[in-house]
C-alpha atoms as a PDB file:
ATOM      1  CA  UNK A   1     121.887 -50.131  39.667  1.00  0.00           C
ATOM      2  CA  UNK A   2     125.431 -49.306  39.722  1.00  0.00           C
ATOM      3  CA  UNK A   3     129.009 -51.161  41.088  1.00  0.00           C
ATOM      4  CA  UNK A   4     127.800 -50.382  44.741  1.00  0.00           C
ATOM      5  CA  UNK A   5     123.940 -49.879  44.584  1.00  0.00           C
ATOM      6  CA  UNK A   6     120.638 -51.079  43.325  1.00  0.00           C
ATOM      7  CA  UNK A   7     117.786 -49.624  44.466  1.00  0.00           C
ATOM      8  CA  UNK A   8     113.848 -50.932  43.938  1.00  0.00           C
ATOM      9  CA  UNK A   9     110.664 -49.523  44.749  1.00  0.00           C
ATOM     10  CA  UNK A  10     107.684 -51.546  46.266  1.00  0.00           C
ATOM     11  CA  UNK A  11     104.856 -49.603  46.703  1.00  0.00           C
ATOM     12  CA  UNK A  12     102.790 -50.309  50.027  1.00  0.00           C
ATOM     13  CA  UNK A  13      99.645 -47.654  49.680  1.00  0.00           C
ATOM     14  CA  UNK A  14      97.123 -46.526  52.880  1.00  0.00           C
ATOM     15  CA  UNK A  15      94.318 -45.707  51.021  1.00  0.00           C
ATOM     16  CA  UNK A  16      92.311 -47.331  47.811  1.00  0.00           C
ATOM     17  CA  UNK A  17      94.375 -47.929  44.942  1.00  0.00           C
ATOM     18  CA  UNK A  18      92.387 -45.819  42.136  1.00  0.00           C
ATOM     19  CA  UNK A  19      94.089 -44.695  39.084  1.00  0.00           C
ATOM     20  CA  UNK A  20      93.959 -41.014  40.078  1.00  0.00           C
ATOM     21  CA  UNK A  21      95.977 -41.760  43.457  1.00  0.00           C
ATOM     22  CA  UNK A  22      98.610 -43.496  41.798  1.00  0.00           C
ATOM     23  CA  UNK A  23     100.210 -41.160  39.187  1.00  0.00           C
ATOM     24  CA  UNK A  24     103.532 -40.760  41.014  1.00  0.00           C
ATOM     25  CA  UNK A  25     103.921 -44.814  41.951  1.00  0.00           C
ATOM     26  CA  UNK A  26     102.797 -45.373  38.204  1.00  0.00           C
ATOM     27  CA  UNK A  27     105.530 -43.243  36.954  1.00  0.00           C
ATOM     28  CA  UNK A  28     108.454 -44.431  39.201  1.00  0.00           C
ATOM     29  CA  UNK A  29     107.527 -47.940  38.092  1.00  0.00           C
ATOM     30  CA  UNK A  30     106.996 -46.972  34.377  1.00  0.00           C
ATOM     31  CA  UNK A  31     110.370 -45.052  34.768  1.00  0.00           C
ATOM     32  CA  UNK A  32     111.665 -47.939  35.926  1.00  0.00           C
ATOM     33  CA  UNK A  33     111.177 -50.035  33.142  1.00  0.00           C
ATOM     34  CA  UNK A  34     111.643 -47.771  30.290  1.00  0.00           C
ATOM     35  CA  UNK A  35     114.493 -45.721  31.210  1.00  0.00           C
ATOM     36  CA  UNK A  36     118.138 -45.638  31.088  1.00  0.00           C
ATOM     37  CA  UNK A  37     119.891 -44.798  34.422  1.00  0.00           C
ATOM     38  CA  UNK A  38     120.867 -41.329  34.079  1.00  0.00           C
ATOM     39  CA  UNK A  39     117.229 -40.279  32.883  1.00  0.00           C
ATOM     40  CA  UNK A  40     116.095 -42.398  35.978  1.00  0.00           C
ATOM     41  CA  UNK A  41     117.364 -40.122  38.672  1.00  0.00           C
ATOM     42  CA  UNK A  42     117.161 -36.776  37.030  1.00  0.00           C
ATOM     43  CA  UNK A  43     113.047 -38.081  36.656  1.00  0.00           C
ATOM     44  CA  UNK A  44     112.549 -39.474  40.359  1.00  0.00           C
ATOM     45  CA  UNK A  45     114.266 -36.541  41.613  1.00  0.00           C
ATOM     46  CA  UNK A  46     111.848 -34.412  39.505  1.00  0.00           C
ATOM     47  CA  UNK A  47     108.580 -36.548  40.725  1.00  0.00           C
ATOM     48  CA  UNK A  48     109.863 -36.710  44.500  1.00  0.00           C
ATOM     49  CA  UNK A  49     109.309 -32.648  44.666  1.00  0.00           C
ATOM     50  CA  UNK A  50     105.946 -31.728  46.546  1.00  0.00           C
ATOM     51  CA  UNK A  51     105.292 -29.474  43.635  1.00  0.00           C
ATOM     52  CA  UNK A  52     105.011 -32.068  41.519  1.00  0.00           C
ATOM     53  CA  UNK A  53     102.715 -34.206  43.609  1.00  0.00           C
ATOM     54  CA  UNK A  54     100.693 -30.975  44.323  1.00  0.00           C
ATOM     55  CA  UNK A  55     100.681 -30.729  40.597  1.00  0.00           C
ATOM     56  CA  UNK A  56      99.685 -34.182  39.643  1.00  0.00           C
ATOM     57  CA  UNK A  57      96.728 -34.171  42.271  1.00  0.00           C
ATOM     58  CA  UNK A  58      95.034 -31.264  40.955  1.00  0.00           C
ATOM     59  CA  UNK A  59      94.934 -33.170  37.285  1.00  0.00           C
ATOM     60  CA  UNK A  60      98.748 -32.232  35.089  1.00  0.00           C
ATOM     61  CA  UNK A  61      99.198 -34.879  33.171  1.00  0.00           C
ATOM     62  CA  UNK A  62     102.076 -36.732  34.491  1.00  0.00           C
ATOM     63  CA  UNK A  63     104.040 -36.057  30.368  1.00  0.00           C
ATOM     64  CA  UNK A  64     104.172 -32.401  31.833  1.00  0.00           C
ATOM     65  CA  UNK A  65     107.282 -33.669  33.729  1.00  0.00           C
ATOM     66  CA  UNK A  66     109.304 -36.010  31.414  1.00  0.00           C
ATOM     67  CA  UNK A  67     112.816 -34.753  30.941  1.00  0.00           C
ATOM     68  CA  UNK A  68     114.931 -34.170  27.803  1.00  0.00           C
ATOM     69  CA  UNK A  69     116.518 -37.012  27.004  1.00  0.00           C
ATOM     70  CA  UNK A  70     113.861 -39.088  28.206  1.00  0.00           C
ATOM     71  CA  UNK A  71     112.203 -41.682  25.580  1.00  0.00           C
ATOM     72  CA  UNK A  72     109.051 -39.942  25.791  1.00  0.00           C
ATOM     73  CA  UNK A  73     106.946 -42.250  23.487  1.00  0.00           C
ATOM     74  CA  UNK A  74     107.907 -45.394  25.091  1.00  0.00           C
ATOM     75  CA  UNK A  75     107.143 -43.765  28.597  1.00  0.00           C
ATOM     76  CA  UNK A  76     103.953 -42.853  27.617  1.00  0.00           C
ATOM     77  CA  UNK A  77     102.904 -46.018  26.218  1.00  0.00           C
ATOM     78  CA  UNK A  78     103.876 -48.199  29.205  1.00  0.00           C
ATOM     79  CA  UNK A  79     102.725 -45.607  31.754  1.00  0.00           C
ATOM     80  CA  UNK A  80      99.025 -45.603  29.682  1.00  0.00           C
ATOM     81  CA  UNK A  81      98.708 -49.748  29.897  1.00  0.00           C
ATOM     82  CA  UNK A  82     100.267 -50.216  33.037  1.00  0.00           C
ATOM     83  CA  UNK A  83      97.517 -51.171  35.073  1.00  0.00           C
ATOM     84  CA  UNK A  84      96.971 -51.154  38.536  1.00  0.00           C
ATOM     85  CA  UNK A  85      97.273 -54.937  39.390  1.00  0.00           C
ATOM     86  CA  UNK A  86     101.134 -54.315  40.173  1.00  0.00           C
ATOM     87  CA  UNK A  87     100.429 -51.753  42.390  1.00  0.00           C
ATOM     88  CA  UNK A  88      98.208 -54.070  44.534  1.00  0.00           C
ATOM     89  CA  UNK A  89     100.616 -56.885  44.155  1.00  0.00           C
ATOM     90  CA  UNK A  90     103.106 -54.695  45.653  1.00  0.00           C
ATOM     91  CA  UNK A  91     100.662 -53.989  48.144  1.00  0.00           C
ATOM     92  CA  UNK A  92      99.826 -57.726  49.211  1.00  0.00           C
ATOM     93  CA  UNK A  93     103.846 -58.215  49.235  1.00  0.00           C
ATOM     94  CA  UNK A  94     104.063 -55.707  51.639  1.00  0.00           C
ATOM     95  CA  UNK A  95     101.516 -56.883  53.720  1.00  0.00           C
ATOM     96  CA  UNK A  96     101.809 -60.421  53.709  1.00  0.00           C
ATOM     97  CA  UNK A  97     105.098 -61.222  53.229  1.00  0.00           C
ATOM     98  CA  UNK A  98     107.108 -57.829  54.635  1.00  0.00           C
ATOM     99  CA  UNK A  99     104.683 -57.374  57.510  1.00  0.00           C
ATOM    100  CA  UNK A 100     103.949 -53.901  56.719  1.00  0.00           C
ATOM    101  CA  UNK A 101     100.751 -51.974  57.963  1.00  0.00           C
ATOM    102  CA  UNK A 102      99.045 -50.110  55.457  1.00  0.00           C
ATOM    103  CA  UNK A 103     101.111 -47.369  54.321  1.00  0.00           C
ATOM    104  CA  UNK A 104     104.190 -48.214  56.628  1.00  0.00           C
ATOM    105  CA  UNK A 105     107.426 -47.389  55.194  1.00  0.00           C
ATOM    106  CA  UNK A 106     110.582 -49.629  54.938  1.00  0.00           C
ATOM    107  CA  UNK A 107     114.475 -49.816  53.786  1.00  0.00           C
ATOM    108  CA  UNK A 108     115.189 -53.761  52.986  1.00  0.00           C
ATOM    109  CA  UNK A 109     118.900 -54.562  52.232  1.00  0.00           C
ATOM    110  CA  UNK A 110     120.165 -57.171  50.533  1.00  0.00           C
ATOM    111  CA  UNK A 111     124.260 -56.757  49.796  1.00  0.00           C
ATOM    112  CA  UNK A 112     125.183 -58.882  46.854  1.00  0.00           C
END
């Protein structure tokens, strides 16, 4: 969030939701709620490289990418118990509510 933006991820998966499919989602959401702003973006922009998904699918651990600065303990903590019944909430938002496909992509705005 900032004076002119707020941005919010809702995650709206194709396939299965398994805990080895959802290391990137998992850490944008855990980033979300552990991290100050600045550490934020410098990590999203970090997990949004192809690298890093490449990476992450072939089994690094996703601590391999935290930045300096970052409050790694707290990261790791919440990204280790956060389970994957958000995910699928997310997912059931999506669908039901949004009327998003499976997988389908979407910008919602909302001006305050």
């Amino acid at each position: 969030t900032s004076s002119h933006t707020r941005v919010g991820i809702l995650n709206n998966p194709s396939s299965k939701i398994k805990e080895d499919n959802t290391a990137i989602a998992r850490g944008i959401l855990t980033a979300f709620l552990t991290q100050n702003k600045s550490n934020l973006k410098s990590f999203l922009s970090k997990l949004s490289k192809e690298e890093t998904a490449k990476s992450l699918a072939a089994g690094t651990k996703i601590v391999k990418f935290l930045i300096p600065g970052m409050d790694d303990d707290t990261f790791e903590k919440k990204y280790n118990t956060l389970g994957l019944d958000l995910i699928k909430s997310h997912q059931m938002f999506c669908q039901e509510v949004l009327k998003l496909l499976p997988g389908q992509m979407a910008v919602i705005s909302n001006g305050r």
